[in-house]
Protein backbone atom coordinates (compact mmCIF):
# COMPACT_ATOMS: atom_id res chain seq x y z
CA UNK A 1 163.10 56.32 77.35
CA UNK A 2 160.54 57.60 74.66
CA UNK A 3 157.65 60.26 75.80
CA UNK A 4 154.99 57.20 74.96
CA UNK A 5 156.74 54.83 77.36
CA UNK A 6 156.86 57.80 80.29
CA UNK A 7 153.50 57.86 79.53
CA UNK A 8 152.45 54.55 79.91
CA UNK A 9 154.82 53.15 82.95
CA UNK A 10 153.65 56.47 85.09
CA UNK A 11 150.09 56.23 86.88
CA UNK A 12 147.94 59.17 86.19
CA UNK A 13 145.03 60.39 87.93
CA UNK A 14 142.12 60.91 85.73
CA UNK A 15 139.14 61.68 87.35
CA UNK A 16 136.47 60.60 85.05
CA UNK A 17 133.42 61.63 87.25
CA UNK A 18 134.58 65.25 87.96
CA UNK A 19 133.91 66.24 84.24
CA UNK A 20 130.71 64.40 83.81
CA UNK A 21 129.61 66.46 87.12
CA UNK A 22 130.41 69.62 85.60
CA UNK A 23 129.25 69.08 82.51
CA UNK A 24 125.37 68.46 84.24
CA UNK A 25 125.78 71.04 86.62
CA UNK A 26 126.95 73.69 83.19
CA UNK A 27 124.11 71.73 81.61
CA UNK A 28 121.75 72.10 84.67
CA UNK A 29 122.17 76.28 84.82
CA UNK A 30 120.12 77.15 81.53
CA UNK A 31 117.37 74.63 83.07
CA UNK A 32 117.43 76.13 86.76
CA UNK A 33 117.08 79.70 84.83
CA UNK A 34 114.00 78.78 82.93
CA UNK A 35 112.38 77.52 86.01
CA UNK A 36 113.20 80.16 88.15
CA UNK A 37 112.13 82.55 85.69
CA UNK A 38 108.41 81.12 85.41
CA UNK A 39 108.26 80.79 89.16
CA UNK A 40 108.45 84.20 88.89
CA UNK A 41 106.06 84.83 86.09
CA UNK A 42 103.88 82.74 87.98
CA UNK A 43 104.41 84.61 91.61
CA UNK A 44 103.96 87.86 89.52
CA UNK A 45 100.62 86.75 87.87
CA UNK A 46 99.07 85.71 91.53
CA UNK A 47 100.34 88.68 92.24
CA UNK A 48 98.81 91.03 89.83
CA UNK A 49 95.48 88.87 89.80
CA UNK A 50 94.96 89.61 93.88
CA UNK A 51 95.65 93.30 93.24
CA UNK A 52 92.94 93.04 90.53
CA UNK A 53 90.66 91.56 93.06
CA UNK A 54 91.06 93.97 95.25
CA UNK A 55 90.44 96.94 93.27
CA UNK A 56 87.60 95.67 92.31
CA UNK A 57 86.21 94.76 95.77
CA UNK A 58 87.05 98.48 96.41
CA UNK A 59 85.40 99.71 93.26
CA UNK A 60 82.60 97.95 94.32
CA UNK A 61 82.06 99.37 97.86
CA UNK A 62 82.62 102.65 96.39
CA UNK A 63 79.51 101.97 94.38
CA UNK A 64 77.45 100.61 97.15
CA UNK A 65 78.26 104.09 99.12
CA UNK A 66 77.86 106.21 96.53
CA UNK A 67 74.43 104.88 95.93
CA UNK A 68 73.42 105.13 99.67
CA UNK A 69 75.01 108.67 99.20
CA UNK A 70 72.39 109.05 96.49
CA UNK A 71 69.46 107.87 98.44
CA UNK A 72 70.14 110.04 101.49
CA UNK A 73 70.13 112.88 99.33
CA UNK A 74 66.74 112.28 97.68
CA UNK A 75 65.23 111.40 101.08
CA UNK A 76 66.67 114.79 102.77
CA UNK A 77 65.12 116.54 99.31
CA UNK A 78 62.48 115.57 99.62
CA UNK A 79 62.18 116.82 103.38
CA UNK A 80 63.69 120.03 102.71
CA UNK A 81 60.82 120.13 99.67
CA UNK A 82 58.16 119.28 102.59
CA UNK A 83 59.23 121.58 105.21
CA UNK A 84 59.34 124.77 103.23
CA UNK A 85 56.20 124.13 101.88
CA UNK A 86 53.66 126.95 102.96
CA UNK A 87 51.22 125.44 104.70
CA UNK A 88 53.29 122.58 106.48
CA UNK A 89 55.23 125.87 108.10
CA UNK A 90 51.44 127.51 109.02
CA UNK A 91 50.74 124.64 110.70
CA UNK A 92 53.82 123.99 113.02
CA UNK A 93 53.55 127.99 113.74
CA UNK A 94 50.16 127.25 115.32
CA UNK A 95 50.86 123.99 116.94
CA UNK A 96 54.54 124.29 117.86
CA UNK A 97 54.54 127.74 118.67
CA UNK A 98 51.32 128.54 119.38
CA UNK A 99 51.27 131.73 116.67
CA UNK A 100 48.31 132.82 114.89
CA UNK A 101 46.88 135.41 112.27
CA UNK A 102 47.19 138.75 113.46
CA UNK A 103 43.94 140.89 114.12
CA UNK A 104 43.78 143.49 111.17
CA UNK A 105 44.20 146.55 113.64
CA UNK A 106 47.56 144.62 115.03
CA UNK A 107 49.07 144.77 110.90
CA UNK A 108 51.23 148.22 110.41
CA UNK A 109 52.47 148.67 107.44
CA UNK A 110 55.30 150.46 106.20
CA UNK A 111 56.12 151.87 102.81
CA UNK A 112 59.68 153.13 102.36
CA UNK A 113 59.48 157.21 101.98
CA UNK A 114 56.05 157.73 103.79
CA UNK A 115 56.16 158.80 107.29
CA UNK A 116 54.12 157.49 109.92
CA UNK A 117 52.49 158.50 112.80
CA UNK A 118 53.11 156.61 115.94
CA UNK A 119 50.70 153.85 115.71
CA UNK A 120 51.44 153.31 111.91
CA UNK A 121 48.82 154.57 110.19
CA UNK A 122 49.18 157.59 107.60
């Protein structure tokens, strides 16, 4: 009996389909890679585009504050400005307080170094 014979009289399995399969699965792997990997540039790019969004939204609310900011200050300026204004103070002493100018006998004066009598005057 020759090794060709043996060969030929003996049933072999061959499994034709097993080696096409993994030859498209081997074949399928670089594929499956490359889509994976722009699903992920492409989750990564939503990604980063929201977070831009956001800041911005943020940036701009910090604007819109700081402006209010800026117009609170001017308006409380502008009444510190009007309430230390001389006669705006004269006239709340009168009205609020009910003050008014002294009579010139009522005014003592003092003048560091000069002594006084009782009432003030030299």
């Amino acid at each position: 009996m020759s090794y060709h014979s043996d060969i030929l009289r003996r049933p072999q399995n061959i499994n034709i389909f097993s080696k096409k399969r993994a030859d498209r699965v081997r074949m399928r792997w670089p594929y499956l890679l490359i889509v994976l990997f722009a699903v992920f540039v492409g989750i990564f790019a939503v990604w980063e585009r929201v977070q831009y969004v956001r800041t911005a939204y943020s940036i701009q609310l910090l604007k819109q504050e700081h402006e209010k900011l800026i117009q609170e200050k001017r308006k409380l300026l502008l009444e510190y400005n009007t309430s230390i204004s001389l006669d705006r103070v004269e006239k709340r002493a009168r009205k609020q307080l009910k003050m008014k100018v002294p009579e010139k006998e009522a005014i003592i004066y003092a003048v560091p170094g000069r002594k006084t009598n009782e009432q003030g005057r030299k």
